[in-house]
C-alpha atoms as a PDB file:
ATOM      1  CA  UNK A   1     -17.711  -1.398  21.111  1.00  0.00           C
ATOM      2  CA  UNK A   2     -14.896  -2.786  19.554  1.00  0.00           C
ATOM      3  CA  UNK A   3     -11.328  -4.277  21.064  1.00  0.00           C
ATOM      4  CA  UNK A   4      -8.138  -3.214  20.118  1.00  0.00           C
ATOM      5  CA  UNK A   5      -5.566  -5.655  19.743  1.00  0.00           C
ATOM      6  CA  UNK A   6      -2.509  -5.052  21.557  1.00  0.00           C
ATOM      7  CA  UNK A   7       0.217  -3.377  19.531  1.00  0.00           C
ATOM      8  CA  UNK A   8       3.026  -6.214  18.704  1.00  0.00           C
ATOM      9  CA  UNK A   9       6.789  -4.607  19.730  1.00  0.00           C
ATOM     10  CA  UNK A  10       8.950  -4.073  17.320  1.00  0.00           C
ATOM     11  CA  UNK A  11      11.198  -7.521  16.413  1.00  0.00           C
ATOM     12  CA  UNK A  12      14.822  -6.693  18.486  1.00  0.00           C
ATOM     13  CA  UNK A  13      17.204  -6.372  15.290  1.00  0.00           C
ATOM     14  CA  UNK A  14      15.176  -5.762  12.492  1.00  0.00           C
ATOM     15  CA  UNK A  15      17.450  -4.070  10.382  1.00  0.00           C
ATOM     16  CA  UNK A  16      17.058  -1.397   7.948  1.00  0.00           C
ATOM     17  CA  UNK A  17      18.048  -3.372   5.122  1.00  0.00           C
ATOM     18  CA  UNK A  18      13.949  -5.408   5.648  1.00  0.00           C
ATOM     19  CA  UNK A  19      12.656  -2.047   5.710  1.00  0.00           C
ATOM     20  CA  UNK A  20      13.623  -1.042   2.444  1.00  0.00           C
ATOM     21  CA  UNK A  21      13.309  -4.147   0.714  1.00  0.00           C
ATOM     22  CA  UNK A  22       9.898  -3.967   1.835  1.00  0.00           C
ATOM     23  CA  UNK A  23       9.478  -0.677   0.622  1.00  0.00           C
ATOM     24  CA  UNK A  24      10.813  -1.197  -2.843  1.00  0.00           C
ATOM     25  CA  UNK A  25       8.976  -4.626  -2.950  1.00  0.00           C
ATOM     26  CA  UNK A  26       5.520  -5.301  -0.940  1.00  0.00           C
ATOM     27  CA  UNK A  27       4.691  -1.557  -0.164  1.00  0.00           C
ATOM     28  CA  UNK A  28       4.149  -0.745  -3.725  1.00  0.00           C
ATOM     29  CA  UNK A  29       0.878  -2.070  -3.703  1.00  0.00           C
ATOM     30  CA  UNK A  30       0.063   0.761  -0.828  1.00  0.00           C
ATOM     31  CA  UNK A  31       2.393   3.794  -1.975  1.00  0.00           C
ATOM     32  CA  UNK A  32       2.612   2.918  -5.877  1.00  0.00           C
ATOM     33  CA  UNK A  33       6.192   4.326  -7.094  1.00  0.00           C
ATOM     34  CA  UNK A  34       6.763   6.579  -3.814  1.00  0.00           C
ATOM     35  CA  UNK A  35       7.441   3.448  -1.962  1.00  0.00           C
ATOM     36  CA  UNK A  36      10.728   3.129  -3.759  1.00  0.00           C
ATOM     37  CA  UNK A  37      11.205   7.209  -2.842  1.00  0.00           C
ATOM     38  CA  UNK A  38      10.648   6.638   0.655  1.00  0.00           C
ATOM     39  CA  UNK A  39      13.534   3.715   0.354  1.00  0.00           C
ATOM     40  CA  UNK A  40      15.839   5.612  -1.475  1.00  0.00           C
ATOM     41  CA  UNK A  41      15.378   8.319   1.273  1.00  0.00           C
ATOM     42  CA  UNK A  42      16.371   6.063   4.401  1.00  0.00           C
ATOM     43  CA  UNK A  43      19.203   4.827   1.763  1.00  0.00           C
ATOM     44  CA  UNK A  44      20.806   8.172   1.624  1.00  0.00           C
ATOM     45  CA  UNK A  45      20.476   9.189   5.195  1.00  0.00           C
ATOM     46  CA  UNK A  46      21.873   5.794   6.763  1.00  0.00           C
ATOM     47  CA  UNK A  47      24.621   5.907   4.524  1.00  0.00           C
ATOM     48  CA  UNK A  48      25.964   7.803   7.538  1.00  0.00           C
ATOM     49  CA  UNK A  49      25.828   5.620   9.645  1.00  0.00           C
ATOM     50  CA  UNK A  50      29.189   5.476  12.012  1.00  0.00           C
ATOM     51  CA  UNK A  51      30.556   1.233  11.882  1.00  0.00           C
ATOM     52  CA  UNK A  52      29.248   0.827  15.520  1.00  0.00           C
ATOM     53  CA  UNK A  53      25.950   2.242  14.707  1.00  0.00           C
ATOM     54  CA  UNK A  54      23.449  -0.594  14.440  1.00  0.00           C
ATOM     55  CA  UNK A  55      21.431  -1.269  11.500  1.00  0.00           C
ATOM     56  CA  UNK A  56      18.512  -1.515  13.315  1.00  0.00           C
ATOM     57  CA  UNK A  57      14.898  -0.079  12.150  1.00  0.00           C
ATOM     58  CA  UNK A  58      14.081   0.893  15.766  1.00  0.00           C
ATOM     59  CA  UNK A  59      18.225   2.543  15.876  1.00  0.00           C
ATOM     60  CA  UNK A  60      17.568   4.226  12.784  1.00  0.00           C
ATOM     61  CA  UNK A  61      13.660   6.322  13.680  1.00  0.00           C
ATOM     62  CA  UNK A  62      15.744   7.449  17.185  1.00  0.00           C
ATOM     63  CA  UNK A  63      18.099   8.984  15.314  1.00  0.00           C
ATOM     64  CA  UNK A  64      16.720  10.222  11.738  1.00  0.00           C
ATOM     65  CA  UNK A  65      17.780  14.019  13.055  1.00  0.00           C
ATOM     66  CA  UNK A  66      20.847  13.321  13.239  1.00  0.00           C
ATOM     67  CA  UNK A  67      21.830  11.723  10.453  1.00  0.00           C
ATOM     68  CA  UNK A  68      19.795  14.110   8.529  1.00  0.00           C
ATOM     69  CA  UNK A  69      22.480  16.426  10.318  1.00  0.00           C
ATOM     70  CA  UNK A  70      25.088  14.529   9.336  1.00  0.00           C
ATOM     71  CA  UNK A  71      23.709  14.096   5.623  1.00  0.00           C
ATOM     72  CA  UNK A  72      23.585  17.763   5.205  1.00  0.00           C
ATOM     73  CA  UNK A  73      26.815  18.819   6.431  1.00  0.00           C
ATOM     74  CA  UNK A  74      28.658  16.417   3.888  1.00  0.00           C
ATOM     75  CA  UNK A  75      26.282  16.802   1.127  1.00  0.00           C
ATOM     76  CA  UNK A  76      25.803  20.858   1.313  1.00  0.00           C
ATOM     77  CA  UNK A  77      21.890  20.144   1.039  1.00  0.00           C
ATOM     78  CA  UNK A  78      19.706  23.080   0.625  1.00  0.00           C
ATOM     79  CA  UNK A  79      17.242  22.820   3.750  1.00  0.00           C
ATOM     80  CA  UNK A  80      13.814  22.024   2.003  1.00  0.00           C
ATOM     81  CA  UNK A  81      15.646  18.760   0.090  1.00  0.00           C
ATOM     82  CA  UNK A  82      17.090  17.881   3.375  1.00  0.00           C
ATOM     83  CA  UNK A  83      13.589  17.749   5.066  1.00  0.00           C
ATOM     84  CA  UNK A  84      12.364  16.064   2.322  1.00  0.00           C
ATOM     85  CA  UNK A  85      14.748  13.093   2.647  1.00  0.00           C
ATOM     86  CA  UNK A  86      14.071  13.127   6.529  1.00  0.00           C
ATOM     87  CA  UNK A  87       9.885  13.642   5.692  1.00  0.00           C
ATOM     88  CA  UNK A  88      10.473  10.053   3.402  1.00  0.00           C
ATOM     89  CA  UNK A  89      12.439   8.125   5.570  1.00  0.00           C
ATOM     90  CA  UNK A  90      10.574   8.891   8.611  1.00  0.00           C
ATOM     91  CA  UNK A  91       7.738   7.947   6.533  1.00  0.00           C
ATOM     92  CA  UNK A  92       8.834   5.096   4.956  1.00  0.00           C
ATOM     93  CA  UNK A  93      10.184   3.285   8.613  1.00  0.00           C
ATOM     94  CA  UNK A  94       7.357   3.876  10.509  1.00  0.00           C
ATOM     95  CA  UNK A  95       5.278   2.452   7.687  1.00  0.00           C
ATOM     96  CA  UNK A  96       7.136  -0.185   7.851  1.00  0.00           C
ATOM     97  CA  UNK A  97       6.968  -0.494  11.522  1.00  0.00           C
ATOM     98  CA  UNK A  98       2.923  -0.556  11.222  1.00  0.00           C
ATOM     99  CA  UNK A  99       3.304  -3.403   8.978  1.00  0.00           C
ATOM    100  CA  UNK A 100       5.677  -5.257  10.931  1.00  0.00           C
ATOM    101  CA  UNK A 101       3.114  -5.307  14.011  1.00  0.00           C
ATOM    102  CA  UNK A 102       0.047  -5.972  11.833  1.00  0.00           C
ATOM    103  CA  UNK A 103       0.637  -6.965   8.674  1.00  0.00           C
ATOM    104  CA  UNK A 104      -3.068  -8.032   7.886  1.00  0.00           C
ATOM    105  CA  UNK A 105      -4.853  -5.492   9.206  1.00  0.00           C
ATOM    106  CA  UNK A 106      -1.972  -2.661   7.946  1.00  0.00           C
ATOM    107  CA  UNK A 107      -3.721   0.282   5.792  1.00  0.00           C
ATOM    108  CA  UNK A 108      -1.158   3.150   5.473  1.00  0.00           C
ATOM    109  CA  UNK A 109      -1.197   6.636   6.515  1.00  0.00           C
ATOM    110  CA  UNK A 110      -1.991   9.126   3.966  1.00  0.00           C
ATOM    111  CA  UNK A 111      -3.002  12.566   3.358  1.00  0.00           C
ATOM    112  CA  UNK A 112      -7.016  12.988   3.976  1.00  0.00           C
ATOM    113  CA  UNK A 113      -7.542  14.568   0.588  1.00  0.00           C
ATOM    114  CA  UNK A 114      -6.062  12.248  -1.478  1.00  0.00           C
ATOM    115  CA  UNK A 115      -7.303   9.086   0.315  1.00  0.00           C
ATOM    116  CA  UNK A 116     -10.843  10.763  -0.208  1.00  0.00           C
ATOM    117  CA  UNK A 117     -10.109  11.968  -4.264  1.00  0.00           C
ATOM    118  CA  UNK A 118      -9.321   8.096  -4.603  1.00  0.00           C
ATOM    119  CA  UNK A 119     -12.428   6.640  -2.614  1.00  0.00           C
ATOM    120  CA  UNK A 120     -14.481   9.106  -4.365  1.00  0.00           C
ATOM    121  CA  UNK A 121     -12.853   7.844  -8.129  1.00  0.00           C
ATOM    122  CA  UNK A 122     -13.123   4.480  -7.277  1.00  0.00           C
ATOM    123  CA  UNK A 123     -16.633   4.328  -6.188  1.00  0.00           C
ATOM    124  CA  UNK A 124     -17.499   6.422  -9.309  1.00  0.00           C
ATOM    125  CA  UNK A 125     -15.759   3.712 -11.078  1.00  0.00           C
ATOM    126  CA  UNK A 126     -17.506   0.563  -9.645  1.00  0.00           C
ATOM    127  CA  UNK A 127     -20.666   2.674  -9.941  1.00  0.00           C
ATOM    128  CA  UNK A 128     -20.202   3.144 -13.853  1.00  0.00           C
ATOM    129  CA  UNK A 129     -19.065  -0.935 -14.380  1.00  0.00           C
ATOM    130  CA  UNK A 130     -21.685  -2.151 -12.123  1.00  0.00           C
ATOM    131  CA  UNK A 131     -24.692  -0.132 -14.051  1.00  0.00           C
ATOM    132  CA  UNK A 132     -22.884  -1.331 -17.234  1.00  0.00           C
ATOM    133  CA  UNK A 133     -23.113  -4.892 -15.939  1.00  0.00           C
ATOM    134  CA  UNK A 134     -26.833  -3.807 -15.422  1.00  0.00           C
ATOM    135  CA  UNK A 135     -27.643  -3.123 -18.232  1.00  0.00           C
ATOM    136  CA  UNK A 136     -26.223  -6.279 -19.508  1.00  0.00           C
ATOM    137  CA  UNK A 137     -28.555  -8.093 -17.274  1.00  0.00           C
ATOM    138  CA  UNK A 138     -25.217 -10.166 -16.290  1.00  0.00           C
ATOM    139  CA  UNK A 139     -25.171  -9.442 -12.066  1.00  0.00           C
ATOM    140  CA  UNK A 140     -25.487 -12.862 -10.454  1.00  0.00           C
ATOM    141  CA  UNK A 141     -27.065 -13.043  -6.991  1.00  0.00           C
ATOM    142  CA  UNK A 142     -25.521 -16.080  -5.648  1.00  0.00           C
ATOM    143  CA  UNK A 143     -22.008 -16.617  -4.220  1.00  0.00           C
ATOM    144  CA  UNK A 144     -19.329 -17.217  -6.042  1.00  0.00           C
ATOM    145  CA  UNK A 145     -18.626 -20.417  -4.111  1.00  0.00           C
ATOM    146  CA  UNK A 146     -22.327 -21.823  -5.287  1.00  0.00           C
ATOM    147  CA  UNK A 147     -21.314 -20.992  -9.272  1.00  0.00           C
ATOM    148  CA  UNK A 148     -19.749 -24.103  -9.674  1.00  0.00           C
ATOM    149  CA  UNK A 149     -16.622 -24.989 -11.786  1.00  0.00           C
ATOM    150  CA  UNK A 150     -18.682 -24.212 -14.866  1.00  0.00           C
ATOM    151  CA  UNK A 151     -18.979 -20.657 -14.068  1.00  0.00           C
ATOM    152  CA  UNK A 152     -17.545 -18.409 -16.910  1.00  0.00           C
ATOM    153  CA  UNK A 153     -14.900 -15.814 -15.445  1.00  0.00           C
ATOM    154  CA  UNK A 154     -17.253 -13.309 -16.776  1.00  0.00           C
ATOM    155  CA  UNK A 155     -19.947 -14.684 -14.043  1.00  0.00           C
ATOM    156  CA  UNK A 156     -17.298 -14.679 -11.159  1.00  0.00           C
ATOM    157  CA  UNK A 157     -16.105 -10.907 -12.127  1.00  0.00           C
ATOM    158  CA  UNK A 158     -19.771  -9.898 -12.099  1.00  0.00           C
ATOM    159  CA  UNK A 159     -20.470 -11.404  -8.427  1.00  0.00           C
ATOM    160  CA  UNK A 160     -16.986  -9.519  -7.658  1.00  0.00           C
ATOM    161  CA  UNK A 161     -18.487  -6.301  -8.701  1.00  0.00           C
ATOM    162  CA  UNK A 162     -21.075  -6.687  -6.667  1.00  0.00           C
ATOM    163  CA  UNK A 163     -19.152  -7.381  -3.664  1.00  0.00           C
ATOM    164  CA  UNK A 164     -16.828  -4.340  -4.402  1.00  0.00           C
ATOM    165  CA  UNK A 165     -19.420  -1.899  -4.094  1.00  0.00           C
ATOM    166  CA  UNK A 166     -19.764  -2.567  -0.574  1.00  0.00           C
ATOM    167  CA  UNK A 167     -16.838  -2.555   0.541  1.00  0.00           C
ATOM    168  CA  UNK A 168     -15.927   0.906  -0.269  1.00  0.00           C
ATOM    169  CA  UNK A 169     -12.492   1.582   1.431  1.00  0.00           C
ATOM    170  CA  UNK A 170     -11.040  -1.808  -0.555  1.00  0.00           C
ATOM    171  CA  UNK A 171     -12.070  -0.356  -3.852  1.00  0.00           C
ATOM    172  CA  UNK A 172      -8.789   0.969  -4.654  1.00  0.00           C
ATOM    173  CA  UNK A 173      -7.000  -2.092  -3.717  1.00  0.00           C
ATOM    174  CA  UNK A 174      -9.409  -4.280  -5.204  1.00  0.00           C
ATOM    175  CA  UNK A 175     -10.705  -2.698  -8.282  1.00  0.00           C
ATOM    176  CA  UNK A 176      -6.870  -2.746 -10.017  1.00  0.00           C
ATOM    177  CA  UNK A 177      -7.052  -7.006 -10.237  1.00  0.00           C
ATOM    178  CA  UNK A 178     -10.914  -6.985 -10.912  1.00  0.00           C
ATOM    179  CA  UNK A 179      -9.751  -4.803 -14.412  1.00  0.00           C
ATOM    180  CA  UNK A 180      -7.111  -6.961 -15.119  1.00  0.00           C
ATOM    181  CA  UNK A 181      -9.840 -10.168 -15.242  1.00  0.00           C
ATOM    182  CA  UNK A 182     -12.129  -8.351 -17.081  1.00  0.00           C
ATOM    183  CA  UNK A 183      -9.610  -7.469 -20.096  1.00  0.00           C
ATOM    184  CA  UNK A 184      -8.794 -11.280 -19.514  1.00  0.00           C
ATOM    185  CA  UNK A 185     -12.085 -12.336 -19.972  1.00  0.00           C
ATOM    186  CA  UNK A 186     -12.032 -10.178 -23.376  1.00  0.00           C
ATOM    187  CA  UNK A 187      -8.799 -11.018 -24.446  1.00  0.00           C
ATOM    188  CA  UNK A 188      -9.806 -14.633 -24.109  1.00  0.00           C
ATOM    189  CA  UNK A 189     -14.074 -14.320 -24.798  1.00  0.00           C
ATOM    190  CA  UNK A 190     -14.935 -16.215 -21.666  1.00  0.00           C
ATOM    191  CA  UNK A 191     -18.230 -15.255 -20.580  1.00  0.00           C
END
């Protein structure tokens, strides 16, 4: 049985301003490009904002609808772009909201399908460079903390692989960096 920790409230004044740096900075390692979409979004909806009307993340989620209202009346939006702008900035501040109450432990929301296309092409991936690795008789059983400082990078992205593989739902986080090292160890013939 496991315990849930207790959701953390949201900070009093965290404005909307955090949320989109956030989005256009740190959240691109979770939403790739659409983080800066889902920014853009609460951008152009809080831009009609009233000058008494906070700029407050927890302000802002309470009353999306009606400054999608107000966005659409000035704006002439056809109604599928205006949902779309409400869809993303919905999105994008309760994303942010998750992360502000557990930013360790944060994975984001996404659509079933894709989450499982990705797991399923990242696994295939680490599959195909951990039975070229194989091959290459090059998988190291010990730690990396017991390789020593004269461990090639080549030996440390090896024991990486083999930690990858199981830990499946990290792949796509994890694999991106591993590929980097290994064209590093190329570029540079470490191994």
């Amino acid at each position: 049985m496991s315990e849930q920790t207790p959701e953390a409230p949201l900070r009093v004044g965290e404005s909307v301003a955090e949320a989109q740096d956030w989005l256009s900075r740190s959240a691109a390692v979770y939403f790739g490009d659409g983080s800066k979409v889902f920014a853009a979004a609460i951008g152009k909806l809080v831009a009609y904002r009233t000058p008494h009307e906070p700029d407050d993340v927890a302000w802002t989620l309470k009353n999306l609808d009606a400054l999608a209202d107000r966005l659409a009346r000035k704006e002439s939006l056809a109604p599928n772009s205006l949902k779309t702008y409400l869809s993303r900035a919905r999105t994008g501040l309760e994303s942010y909201v998750d992360w502000s109450r557990n930013p360790v432990g944060w994975v984001p929301k996404r659509r079933v399908k894709e989450k499982e296309e990705r797991r399923d092409s990242a696994s295939s991936s680490v599959e195909a460079i951990a039975r070229k690795k194989d091959r290459q008789d090059a998988v190291i059983s010990e730690a990396p903390a017991q390789l020593g400082p004269s461990a090639s990078l080549q030996d440390e992205i090896n024991q990486a692989l083999v930690a990858i593989a199981k830990w499946p739902r990290l792949q796509p986080y994890l694999m991106p960096g591993l590929i980097t090292a290994m064209d590093a160890a190329k570029k540079t013939g470490d191994s």
